[in-house]
Protein backbone atom coordinates (compact mmCIF):
# COMPACT_ATOMS: atom_id res chain seq x y z
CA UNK A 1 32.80 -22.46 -36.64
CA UNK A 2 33.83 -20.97 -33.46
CA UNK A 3 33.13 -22.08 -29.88
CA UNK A 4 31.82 -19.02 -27.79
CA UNK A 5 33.12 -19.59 -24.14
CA UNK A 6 30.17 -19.38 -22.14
CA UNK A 7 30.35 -19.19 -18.51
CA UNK A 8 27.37 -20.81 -16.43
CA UNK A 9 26.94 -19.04 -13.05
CA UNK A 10 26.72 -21.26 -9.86
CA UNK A 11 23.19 -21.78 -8.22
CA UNK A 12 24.98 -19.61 -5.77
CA UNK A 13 25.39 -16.36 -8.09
CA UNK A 14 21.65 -16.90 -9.54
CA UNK A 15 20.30 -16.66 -6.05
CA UNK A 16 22.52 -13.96 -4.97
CA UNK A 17 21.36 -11.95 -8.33
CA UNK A 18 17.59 -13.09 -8.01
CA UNK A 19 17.63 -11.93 -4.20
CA UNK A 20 19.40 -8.52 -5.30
CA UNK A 21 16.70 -8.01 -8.49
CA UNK A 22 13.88 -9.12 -5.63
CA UNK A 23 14.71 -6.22 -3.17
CA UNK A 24 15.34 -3.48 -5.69
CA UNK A 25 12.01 -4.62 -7.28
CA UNK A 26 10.26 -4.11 -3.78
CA UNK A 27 12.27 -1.27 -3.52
CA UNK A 28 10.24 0.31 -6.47
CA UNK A 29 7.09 -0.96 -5.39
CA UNK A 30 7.20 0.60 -2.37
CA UNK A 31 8.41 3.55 -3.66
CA UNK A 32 5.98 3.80 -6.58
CA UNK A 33 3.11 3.16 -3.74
CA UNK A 34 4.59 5.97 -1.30
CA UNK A 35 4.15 8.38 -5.09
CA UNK A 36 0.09 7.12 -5.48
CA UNK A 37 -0.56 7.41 -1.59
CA UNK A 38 1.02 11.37 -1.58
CA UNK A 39 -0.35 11.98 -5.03
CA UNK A 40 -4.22 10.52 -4.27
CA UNK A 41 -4.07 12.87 -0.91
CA UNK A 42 -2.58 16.03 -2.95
CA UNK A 43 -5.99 15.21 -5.19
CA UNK A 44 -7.88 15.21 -2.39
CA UNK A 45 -7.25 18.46 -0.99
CA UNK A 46 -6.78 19.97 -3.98
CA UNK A 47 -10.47 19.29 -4.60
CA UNK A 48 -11.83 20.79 -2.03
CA UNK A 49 -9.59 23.84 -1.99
CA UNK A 50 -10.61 24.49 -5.87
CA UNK A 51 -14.16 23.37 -4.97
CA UNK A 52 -15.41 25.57 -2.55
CA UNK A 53 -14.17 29.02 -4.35
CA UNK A 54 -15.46 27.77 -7.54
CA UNK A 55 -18.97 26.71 -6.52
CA UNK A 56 -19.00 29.84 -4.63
CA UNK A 57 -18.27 31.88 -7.37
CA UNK A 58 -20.69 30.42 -9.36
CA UNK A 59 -23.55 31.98 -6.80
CA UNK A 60 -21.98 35.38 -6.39
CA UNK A 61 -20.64 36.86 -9.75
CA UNK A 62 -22.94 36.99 -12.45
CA UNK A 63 -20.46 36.06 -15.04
CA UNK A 64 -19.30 33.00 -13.16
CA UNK A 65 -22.76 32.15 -13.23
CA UNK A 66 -23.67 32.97 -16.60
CA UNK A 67 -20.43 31.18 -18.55
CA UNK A 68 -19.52 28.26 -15.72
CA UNK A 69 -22.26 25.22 -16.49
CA UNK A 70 -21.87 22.36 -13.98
CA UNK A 71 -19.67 20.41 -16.58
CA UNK A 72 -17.08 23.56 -16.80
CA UNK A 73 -17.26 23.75 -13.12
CA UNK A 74 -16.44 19.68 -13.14
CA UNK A 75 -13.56 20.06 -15.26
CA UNK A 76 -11.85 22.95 -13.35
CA UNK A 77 -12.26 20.78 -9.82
CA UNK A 78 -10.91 17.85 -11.65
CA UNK A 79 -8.31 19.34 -13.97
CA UNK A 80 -6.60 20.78 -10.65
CA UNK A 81 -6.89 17.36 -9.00
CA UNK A 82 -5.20 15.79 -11.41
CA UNK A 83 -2.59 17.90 -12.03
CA UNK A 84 -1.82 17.80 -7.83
CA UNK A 85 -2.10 13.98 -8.39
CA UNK A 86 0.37 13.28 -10.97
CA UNK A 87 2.93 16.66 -9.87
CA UNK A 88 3.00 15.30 -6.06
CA UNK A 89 3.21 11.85 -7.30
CA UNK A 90 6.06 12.12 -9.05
CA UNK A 91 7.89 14.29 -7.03
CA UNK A 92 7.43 11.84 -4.07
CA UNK A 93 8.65 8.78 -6.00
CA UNK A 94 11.60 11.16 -7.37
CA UNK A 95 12.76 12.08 -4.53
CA UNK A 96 12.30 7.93 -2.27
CA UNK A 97 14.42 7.50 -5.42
CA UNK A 98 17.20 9.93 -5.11
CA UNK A 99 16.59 8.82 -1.14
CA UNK A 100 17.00 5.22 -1.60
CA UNK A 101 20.07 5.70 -3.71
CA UNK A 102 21.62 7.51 -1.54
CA UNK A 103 21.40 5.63 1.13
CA UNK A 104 23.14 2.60 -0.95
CA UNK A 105 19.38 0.61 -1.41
CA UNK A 106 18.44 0.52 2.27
CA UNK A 107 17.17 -3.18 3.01
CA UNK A 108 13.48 -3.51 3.37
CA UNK A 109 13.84 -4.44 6.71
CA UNK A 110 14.63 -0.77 7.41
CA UNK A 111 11.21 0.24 6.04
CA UNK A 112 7.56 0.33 7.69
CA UNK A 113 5.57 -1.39 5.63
């Protein structure tokens, strides 16, 4: 049979890899965060700006009122949030991403938290 060669790394390489995988990891957790903070506050005004022309249509035109029960009106409102949520979300976390790489992985210590 044949002996593989297997190199251990020194304690000193682990650490230096497990403090390298530590900081990108909080790198993505804060950038994932920064994505559901943006996204949550897209939902949030998207809501009320889809809200308040939709319930108001529903009292003026008679076909809004007529075809638009309260569920249809609930799934306009929240179809809209969620589509601001998950569009903004992303697009924040894309671009801390493209941000973070560019700058070379910017140390945390760079950050507010």
């Amino acid at each position: 049979m044949e002996r593989r060669n297997i190199r251990e790394s020194s304690p000193l390489e682990k650490c230096s890899l497990s403090a390298s995988l530590e900081q990108k990891l909080a790198l993505a957790k804060r950038c994932s965060h920064e994505g559901a903070m943006a996204g949550a506050k897209a939902a949030a005004v998207a809501t009320i700006a889809t809200a308040i022309p939709t319930m108001a249509s529903v009292r003026m035109l008679p076909w809004a009122r007529a075809n638009l029960n309260p569920t249809a009106q609930a799934l306009i409102i929240s179809t809209v949030a969620g589509m601001a949520y998950f569009i903004v979300a992303d697009k924040t976390v894309l671009a801390t991403a493209r941000r973070n790489s560019f700058n070379g992985g910017a140390s945390l210590s760079d950050h507010k938290h």
